[in-house]
C-alpha atoms as a PDB file:
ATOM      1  CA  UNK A   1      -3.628   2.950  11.898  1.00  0.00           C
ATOM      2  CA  UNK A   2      -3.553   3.231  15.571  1.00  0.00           C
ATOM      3  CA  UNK A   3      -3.781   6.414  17.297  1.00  0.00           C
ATOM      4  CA  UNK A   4      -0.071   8.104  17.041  1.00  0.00           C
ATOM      5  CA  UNK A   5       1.385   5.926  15.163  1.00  0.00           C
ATOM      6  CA  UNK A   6       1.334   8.735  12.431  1.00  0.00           C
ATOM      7  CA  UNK A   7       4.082  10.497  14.756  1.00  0.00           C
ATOM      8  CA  UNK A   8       7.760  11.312  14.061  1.00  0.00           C
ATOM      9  CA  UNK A   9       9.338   8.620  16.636  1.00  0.00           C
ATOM     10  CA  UNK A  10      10.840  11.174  18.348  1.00  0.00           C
ATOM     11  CA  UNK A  11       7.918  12.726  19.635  1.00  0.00           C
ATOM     12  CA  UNK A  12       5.747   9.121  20.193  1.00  0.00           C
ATOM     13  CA  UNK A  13       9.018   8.470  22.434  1.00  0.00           C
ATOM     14  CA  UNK A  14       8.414  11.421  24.152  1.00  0.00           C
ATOM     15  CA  UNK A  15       4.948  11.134  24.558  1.00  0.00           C
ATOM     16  CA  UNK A  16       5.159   7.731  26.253  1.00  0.00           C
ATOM     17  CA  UNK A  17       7.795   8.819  28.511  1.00  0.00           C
ATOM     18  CA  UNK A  18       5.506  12.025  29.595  1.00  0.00           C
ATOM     19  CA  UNK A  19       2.981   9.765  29.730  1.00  0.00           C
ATOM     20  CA  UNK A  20       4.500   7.483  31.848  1.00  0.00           C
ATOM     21  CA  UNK A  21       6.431  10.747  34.400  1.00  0.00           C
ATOM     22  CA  UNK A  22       2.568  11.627  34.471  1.00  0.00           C
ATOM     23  CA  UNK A  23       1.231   8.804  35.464  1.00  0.00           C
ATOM     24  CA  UNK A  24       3.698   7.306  38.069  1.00  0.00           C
ATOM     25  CA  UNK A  25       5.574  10.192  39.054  1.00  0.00           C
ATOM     26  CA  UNK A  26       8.798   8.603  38.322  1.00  0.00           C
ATOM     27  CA  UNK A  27      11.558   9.807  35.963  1.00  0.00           C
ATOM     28  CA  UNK A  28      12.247   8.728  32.978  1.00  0.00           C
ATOM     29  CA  UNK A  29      15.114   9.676  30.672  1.00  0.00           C
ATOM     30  CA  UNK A  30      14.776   9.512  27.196  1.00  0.00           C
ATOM     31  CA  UNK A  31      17.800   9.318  24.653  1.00  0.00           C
ATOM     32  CA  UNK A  32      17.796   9.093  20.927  1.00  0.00           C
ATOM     33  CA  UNK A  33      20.458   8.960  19.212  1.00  0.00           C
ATOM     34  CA  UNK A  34      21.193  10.715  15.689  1.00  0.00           C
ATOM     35  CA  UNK A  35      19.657   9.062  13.273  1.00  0.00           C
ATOM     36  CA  UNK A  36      16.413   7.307  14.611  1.00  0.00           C
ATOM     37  CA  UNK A  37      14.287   9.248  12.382  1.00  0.00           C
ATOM     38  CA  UNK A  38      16.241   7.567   9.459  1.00  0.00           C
ATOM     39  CA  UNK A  39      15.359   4.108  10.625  1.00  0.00           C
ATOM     40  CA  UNK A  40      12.873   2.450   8.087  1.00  0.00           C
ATOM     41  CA  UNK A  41       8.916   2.194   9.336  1.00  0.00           C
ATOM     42  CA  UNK A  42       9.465  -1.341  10.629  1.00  0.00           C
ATOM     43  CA  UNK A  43      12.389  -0.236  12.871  1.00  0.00           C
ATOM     44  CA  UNK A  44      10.557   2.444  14.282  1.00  0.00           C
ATOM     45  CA  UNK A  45       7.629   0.737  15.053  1.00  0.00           C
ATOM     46  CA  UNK A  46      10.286  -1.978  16.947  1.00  0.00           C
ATOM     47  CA  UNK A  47      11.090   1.194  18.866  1.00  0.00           C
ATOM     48  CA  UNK A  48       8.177   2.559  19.613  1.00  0.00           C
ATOM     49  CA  UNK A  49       6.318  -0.595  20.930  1.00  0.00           C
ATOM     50  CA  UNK A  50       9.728  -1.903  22.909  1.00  0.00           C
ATOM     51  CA  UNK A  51       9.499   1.671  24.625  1.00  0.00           C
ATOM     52  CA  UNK A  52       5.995   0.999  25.252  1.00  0.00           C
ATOM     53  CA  UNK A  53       6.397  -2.421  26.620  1.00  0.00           C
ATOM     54  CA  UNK A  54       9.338  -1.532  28.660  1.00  0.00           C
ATOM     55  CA  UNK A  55       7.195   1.090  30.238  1.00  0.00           C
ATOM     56  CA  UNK A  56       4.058  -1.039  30.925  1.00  0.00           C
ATOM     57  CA  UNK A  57       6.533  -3.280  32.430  1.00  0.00           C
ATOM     58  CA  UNK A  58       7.882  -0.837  34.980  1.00  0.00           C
ATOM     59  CA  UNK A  59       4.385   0.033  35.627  1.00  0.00           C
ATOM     60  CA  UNK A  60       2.937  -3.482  36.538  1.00  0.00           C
ATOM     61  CA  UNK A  61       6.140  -5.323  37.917  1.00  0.00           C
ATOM     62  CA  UNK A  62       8.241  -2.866  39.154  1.00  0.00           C
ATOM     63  CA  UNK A  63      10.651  -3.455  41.322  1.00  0.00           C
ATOM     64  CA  UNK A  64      10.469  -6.976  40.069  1.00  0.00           C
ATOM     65  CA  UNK A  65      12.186  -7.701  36.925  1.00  0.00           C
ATOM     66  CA  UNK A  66      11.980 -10.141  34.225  1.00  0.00           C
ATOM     67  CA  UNK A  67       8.523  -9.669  32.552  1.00  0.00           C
ATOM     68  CA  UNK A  68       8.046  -9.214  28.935  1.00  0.00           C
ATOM     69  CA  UNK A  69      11.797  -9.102  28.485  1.00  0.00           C
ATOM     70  CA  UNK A  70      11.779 -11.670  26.513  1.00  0.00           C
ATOM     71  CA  UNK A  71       9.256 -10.239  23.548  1.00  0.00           C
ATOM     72  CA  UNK A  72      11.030  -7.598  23.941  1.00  0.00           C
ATOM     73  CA  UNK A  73      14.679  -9.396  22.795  1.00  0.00           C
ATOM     74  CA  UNK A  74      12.622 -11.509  19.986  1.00  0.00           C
ATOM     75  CA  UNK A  75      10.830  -8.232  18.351  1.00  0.00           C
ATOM     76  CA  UNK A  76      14.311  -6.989  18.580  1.00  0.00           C
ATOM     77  CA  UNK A  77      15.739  -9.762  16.717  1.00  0.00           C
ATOM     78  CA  UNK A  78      13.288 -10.008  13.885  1.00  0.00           C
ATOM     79  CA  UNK A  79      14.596  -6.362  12.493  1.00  0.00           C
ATOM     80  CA  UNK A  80      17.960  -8.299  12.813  1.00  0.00           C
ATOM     81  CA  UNK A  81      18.627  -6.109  16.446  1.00  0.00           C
ATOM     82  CA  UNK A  82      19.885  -6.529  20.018  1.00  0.00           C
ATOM     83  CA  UNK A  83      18.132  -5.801  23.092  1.00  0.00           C
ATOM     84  CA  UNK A  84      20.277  -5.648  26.577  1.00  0.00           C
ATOM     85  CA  UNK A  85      19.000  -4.557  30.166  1.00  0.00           C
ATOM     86  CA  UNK A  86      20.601  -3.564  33.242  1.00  0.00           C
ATOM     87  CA  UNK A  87      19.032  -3.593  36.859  1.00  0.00           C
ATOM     88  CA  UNK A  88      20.600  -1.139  38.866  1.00  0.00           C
ATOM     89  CA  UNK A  89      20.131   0.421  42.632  1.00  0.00           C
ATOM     90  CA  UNK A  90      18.175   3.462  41.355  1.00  0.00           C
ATOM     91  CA  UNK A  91      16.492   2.002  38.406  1.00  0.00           C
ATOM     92  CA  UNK A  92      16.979  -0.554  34.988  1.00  0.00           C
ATOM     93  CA  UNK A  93      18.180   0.516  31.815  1.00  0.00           C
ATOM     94  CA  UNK A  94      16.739  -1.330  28.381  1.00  0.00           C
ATOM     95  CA  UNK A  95      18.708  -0.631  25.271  1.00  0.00           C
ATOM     96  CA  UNK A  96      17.160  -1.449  22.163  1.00  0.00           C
ATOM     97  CA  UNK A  97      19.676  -1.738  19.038  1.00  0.00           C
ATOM     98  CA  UNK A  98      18.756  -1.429  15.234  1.00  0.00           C
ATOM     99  CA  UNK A  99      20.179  -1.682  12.258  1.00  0.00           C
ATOM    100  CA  UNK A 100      19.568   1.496  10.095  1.00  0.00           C
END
């Protein structure tokens, strides 16, 4: 098992996204909805690693936009959910949808 992937996916969530305010000095707003921890152990770890990704993307391409978007959408779809982004002026929004 790879280090934290033994954690509740609340708190792996919130350690990448402290991770990530830590290392860039951006913000980054995290929301779960109810639920999540309910999501069976292949869902979360769609979550977790689409979080992850999304992040690394930031990191490397931002403000480009575009890159790794599309594993993203694919790992989405092989737990049967949807993955939608939206650039905006002050940042970009990824929303990751799964089935429960």
């Amino acid at each position: 098992m790879l280090r934290g992937e033994d954690l509740p996916l609340r708190e792996r969530l919130e350690r990448l996204a402290a991770e990530f305010r830590a290392a860039t000095g951006r913000e980054c707003v995290l929301s779960i909805e109810e639920g999540a921890q309910a999501l069976g152990a292949e869902a979360r770890l769609a979550v977790a690693r689409t979080a992850q990704e999304a992040l690394t993307n930031v990191r490397k391409h931002a403000p480009g936009g575009g890159h790794g978007l599309v594993g993203m959408r694919e790992r989405a779809a092989l737990i049967g959910g949807t993955l939608t982004t939206h650039a905006q002026e002050d940042g970009f929004t990824v929303l990751l949808r799964v089935p429960s």
